[in-house]
PDB file of N, CA and C in Angstrom:
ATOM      1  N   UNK A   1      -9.102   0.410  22.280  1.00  0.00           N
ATOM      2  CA  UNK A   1      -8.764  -0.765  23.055  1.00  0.00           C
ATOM      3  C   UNK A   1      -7.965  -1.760  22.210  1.00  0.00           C
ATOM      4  N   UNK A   2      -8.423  -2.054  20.923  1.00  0.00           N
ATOM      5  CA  UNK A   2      -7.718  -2.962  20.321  1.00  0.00           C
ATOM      6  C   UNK A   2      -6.886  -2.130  19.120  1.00  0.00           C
ATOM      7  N   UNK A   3      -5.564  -2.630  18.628  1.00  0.00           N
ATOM      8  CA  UNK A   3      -5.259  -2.050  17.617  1.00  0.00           C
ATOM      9  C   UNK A   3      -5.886  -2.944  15.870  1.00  0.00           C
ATOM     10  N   UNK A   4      -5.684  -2.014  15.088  1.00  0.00           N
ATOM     11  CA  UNK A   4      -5.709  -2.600  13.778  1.00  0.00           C
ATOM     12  C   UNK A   4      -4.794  -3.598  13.296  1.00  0.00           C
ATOM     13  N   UNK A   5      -5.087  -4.532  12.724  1.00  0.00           N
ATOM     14  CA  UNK A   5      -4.670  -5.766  12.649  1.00  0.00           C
ATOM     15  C   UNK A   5      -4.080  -5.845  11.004  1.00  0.00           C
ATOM     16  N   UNK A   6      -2.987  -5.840  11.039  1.00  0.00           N
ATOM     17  CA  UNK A   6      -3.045  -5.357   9.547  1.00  0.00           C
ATOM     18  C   UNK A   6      -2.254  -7.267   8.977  1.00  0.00           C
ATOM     19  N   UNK A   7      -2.775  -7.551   7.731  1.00  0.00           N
ATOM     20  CA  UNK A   7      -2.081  -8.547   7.583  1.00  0.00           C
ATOM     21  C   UNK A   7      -1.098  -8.617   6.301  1.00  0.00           C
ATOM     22  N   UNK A   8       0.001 -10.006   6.563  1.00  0.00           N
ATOM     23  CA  UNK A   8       1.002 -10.108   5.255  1.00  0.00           C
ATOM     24  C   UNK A   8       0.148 -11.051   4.863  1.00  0.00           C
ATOM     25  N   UNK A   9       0.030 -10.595   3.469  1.00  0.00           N
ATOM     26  CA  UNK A   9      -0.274 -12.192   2.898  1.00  0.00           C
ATOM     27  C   UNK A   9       0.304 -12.861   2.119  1.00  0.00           C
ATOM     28  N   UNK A  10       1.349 -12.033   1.816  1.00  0.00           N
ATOM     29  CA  UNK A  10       2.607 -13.142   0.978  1.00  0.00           C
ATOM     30  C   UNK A  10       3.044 -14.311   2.524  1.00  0.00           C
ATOM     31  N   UNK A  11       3.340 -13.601   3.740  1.00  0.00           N
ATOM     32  CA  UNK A  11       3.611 -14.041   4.969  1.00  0.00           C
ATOM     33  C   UNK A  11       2.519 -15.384   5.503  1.00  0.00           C
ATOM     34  N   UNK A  12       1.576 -15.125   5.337  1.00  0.00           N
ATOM     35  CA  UNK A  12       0.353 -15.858   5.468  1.00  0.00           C
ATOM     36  C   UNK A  12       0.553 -17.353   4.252  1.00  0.00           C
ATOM     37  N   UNK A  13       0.217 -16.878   3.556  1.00  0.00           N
ATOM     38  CA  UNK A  13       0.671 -17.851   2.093  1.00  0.00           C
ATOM     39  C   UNK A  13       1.933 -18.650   2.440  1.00  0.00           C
ATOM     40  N   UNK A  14       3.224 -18.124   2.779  1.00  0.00           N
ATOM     41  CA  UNK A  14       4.397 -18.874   3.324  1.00  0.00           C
ATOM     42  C   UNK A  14       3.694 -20.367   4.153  1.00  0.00           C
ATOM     43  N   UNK A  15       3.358 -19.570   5.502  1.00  0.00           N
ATOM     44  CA  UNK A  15       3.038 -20.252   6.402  1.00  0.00           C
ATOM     45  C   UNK A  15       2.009 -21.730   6.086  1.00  0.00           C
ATOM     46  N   UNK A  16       0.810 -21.554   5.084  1.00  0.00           N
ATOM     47  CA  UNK A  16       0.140 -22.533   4.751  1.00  0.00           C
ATOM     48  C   UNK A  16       0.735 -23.329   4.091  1.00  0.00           C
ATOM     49  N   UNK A  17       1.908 -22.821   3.306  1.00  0.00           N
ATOM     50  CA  UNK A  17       2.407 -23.667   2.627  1.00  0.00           C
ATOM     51  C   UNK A  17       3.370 -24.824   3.483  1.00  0.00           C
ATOM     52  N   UNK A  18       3.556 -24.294   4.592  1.00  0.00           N
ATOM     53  CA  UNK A  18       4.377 -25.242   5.203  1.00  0.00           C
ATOM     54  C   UNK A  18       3.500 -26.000   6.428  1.00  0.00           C
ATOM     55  N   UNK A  19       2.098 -25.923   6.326  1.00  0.00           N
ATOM     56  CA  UNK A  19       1.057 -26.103   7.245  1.00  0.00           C
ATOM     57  C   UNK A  19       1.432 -27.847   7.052  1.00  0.00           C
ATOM     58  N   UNK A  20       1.442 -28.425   8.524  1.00  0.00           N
ATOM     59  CA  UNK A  20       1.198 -29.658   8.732  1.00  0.00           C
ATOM     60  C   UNK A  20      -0.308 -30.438   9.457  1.00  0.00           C
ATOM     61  N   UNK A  21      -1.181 -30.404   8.507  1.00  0.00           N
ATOM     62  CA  UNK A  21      -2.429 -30.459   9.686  1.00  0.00           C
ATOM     63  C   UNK A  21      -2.560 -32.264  10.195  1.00  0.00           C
ATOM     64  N   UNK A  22      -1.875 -33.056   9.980  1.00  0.00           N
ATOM     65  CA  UNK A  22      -1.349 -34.434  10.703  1.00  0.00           C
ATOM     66  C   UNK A  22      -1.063 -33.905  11.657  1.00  0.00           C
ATOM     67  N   UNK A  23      -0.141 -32.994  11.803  1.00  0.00           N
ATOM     68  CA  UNK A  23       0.446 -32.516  13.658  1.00  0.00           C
ATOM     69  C   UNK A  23       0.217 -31.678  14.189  1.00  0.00           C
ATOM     70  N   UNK A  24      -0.310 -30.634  12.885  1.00  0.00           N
ATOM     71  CA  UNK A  24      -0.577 -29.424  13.928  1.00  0.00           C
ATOM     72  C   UNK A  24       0.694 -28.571  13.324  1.00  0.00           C
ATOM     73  N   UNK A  25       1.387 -28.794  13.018  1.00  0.00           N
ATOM     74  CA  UNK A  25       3.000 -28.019  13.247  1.00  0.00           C
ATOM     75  C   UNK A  25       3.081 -27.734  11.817  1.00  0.00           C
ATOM     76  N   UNK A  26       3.936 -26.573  11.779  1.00  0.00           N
ATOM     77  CA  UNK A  26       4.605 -26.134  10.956  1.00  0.00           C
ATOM     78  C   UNK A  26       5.716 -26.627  10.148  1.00  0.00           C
ATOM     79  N   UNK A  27       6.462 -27.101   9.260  1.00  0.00           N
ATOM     80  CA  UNK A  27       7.941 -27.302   9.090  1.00  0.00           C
ATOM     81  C   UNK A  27       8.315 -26.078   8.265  1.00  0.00           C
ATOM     82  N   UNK A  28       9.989 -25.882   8.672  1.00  0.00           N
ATOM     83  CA  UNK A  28       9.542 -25.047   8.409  1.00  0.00           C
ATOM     84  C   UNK A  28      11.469 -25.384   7.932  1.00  0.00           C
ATOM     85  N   UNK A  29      12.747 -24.405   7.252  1.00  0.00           N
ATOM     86  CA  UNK A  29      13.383 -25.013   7.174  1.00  0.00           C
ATOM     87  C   UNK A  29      14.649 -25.384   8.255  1.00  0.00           C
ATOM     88  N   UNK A  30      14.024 -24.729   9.367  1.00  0.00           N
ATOM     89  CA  UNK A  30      15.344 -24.877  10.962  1.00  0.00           C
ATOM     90  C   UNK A  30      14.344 -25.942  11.615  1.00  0.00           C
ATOM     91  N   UNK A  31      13.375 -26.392  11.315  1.00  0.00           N
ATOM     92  CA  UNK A  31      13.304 -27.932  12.346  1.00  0.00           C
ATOM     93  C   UNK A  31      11.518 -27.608  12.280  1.00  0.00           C
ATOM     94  N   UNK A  32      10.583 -27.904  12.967  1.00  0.00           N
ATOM     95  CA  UNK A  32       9.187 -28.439  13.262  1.00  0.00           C
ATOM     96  C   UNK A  32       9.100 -26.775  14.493  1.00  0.00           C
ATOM     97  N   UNK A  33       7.715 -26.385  14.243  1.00  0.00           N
ATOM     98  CA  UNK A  33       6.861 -25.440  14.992  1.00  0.00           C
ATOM     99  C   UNK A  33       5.649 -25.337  15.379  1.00  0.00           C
ATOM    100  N   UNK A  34       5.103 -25.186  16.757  1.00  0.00           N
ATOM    101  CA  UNK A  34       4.119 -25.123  16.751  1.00  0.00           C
ATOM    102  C   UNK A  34       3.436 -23.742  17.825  1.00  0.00           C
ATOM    103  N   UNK A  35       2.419 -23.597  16.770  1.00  0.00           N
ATOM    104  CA  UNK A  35       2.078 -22.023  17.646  1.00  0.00           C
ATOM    105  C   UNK A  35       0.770 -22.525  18.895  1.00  0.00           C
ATOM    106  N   UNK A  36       1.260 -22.282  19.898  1.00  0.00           N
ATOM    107  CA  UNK A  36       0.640 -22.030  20.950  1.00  0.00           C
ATOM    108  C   UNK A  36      -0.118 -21.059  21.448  1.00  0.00           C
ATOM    109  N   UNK A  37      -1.950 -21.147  22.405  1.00  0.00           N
ATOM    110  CA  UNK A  37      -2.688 -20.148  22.652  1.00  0.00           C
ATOM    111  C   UNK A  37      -1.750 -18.969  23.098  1.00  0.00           C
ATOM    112  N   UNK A  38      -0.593 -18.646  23.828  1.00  0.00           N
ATOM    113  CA  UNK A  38      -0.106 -18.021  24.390  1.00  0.00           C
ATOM    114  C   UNK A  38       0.475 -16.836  23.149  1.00  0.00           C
ATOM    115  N   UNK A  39       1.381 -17.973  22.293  1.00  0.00           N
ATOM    116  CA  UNK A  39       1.598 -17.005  21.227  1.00  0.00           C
ATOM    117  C   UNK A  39       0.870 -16.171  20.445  1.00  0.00           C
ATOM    118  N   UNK A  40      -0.737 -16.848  20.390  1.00  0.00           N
ATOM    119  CA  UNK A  40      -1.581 -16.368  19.647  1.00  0.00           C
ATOM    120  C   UNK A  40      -2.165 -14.916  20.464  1.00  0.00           C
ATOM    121  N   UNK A  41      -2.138 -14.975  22.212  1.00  0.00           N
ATOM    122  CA  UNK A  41      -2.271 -14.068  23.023  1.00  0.00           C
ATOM    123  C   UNK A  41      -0.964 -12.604  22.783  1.00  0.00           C
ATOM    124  N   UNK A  42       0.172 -13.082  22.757  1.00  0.00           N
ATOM    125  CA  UNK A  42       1.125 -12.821  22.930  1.00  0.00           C
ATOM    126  C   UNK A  42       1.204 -10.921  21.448  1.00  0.00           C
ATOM    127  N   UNK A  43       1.500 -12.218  20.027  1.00  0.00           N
ATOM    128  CA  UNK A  43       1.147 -11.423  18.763  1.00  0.00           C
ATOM    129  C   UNK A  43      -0.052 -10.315  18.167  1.00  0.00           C
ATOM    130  N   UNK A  44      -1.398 -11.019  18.963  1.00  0.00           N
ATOM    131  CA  UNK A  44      -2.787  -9.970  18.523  1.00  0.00           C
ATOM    132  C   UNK A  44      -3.155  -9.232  19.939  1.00  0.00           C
ATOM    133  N   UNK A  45      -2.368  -9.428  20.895  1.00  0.00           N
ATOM    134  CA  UNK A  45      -2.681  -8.839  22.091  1.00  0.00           C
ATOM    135  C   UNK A  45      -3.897  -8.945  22.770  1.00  0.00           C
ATOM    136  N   UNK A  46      -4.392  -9.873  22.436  1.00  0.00           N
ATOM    137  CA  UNK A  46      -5.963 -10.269  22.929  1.00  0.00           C
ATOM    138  C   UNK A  46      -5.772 -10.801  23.919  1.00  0.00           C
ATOM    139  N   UNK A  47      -6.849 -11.035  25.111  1.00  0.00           N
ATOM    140  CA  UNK A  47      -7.094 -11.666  26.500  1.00  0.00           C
ATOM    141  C   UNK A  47      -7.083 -13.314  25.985  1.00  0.00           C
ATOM    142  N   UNK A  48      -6.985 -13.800  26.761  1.00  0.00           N
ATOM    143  CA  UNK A  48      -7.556 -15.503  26.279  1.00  0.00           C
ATOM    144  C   UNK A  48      -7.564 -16.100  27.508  1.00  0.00           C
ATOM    145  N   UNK A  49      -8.511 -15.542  28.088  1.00  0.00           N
ATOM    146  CA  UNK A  49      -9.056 -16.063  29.391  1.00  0.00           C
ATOM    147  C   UNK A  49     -10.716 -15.967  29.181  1.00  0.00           C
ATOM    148  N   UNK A  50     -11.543 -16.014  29.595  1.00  0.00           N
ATOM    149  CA  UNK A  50     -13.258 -16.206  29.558  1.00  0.00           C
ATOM    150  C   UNK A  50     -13.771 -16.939  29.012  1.00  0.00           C
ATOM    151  N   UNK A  51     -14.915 -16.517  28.147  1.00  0.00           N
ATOM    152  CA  UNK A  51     -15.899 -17.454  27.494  1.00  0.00           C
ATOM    153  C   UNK A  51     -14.643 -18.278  26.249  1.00  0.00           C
ATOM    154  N   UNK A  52     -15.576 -19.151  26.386  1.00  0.00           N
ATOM    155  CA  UNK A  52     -14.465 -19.958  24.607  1.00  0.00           C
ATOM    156  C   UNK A  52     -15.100 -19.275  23.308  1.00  0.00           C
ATOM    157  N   UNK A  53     -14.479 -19.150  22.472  1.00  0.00           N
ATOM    158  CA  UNK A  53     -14.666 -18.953  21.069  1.00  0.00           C
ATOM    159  C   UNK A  53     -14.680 -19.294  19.669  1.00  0.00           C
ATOM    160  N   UNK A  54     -15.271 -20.062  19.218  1.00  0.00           N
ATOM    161  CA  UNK A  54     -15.335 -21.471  18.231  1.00  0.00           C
ATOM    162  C   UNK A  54     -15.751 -21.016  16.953  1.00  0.00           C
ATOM    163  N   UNK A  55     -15.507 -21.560  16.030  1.00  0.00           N
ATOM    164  CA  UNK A  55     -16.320 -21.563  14.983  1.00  0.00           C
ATOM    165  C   UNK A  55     -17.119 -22.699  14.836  1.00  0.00           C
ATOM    166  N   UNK A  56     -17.854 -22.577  13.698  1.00  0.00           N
ATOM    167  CA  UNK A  56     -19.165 -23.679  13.757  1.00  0.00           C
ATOM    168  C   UNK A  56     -18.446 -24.294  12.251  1.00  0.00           C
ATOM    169  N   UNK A  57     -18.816 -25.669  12.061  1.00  0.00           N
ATOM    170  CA  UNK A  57     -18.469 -26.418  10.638  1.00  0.00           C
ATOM    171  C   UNK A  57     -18.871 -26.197   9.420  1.00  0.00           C
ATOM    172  N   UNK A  58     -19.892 -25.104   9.888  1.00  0.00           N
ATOM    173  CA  UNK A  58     -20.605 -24.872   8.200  1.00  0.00           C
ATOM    174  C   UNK A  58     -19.297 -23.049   7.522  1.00  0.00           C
ATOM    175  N   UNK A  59     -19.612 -22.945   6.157  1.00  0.00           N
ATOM    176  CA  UNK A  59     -18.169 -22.175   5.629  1.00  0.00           C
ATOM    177  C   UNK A  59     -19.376 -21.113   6.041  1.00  0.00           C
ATOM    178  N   UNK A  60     -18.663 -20.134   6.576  1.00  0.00           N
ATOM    179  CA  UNK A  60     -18.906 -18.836   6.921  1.00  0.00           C
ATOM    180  C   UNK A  60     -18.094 -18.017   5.702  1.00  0.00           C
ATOM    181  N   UNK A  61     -18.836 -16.695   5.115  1.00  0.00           N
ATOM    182  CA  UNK A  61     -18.159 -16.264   4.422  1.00  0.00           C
ATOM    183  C   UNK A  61     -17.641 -14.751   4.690  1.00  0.00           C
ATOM    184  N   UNK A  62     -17.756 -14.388   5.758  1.00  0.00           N
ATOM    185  CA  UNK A  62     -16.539 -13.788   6.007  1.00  0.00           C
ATOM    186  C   UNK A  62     -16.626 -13.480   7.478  1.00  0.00           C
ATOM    187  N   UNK A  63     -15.211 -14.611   8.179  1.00  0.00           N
ATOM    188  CA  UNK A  63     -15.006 -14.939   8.641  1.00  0.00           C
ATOM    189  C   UNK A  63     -14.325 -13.671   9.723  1.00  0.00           C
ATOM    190  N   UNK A  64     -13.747 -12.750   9.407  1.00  0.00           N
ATOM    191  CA  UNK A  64     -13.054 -11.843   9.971  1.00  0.00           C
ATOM    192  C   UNK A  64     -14.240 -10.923  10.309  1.00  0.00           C
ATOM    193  N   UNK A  65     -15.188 -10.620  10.330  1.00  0.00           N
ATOM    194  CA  UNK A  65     -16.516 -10.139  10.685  1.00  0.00           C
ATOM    195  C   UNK A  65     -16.787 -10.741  12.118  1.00  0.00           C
ATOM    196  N   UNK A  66     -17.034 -11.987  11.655  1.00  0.00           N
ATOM    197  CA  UNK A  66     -17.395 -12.839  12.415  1.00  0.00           C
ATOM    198  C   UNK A  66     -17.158 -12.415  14.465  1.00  0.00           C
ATOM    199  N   UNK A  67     -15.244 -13.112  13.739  1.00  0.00           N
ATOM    200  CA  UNK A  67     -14.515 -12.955  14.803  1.00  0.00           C
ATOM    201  C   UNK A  67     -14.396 -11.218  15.473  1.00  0.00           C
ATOM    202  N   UNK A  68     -14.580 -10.249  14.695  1.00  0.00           N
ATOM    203  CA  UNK A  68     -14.447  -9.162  15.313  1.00  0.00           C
ATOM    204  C   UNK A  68     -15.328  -8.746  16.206  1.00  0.00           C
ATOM    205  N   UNK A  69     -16.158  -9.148  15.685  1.00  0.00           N
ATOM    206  CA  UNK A  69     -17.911  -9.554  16.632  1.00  0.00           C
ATOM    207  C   UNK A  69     -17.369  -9.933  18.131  1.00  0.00           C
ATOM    208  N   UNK A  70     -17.010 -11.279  17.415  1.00  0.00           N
ATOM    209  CA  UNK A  70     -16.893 -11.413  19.208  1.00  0.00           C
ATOM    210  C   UNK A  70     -15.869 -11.284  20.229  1.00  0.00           C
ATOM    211  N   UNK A  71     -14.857 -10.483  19.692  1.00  0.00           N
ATOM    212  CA  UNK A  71     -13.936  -9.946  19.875  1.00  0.00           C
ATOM    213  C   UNK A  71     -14.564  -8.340  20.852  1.00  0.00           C
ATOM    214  N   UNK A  72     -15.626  -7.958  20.364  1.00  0.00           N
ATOM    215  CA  UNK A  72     -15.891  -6.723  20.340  1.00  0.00           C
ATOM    216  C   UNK A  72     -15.048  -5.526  19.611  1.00  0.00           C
ATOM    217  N   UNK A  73     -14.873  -5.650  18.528  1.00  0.00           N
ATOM    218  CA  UNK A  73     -13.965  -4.921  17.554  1.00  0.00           C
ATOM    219  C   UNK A  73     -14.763  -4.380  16.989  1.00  0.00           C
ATOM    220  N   UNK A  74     -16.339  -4.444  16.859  1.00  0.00           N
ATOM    221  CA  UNK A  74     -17.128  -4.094  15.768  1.00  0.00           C
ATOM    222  C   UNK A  74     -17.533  -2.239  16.045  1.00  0.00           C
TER     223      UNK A  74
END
């Protein structure tokens, strides 16, 4: 049902580095970005319709567990 999720992390690393968490947005060097639920639907191919899915404030340590859980990936 779901595929394997494979990640960049030089790609990943880019991205934080240009993380704006004042706005939310990205800069990035062609102008300001911001990723939307849709995109996030769009890229991991996941539903994003039903129950909500949150994390809690305390550091979870591994976090990609977590989410696969409730993903049903496990």
């Amino acid at each position: 049902m779901f595929r394997k999720i494979s990640i960049d992390e030089v790609l990943i690393s880019a991205f934080v580095e240009r993380w704006q968490p004042d706005t939310n947005t990205f800069h990035l060097p062609f102008g300001e970005m911001m990723i939307l639920l849709h995109d996030v639907q769009y890229l991991l191919q996941i539903p994003v319709e039903g129950r909500l899915m949150s994390r809690t404030s305390e550091k979870i340590e591994h976090p990609d567990v977590g989410f696969c859980a409730l993903l049903g990936m496990n």
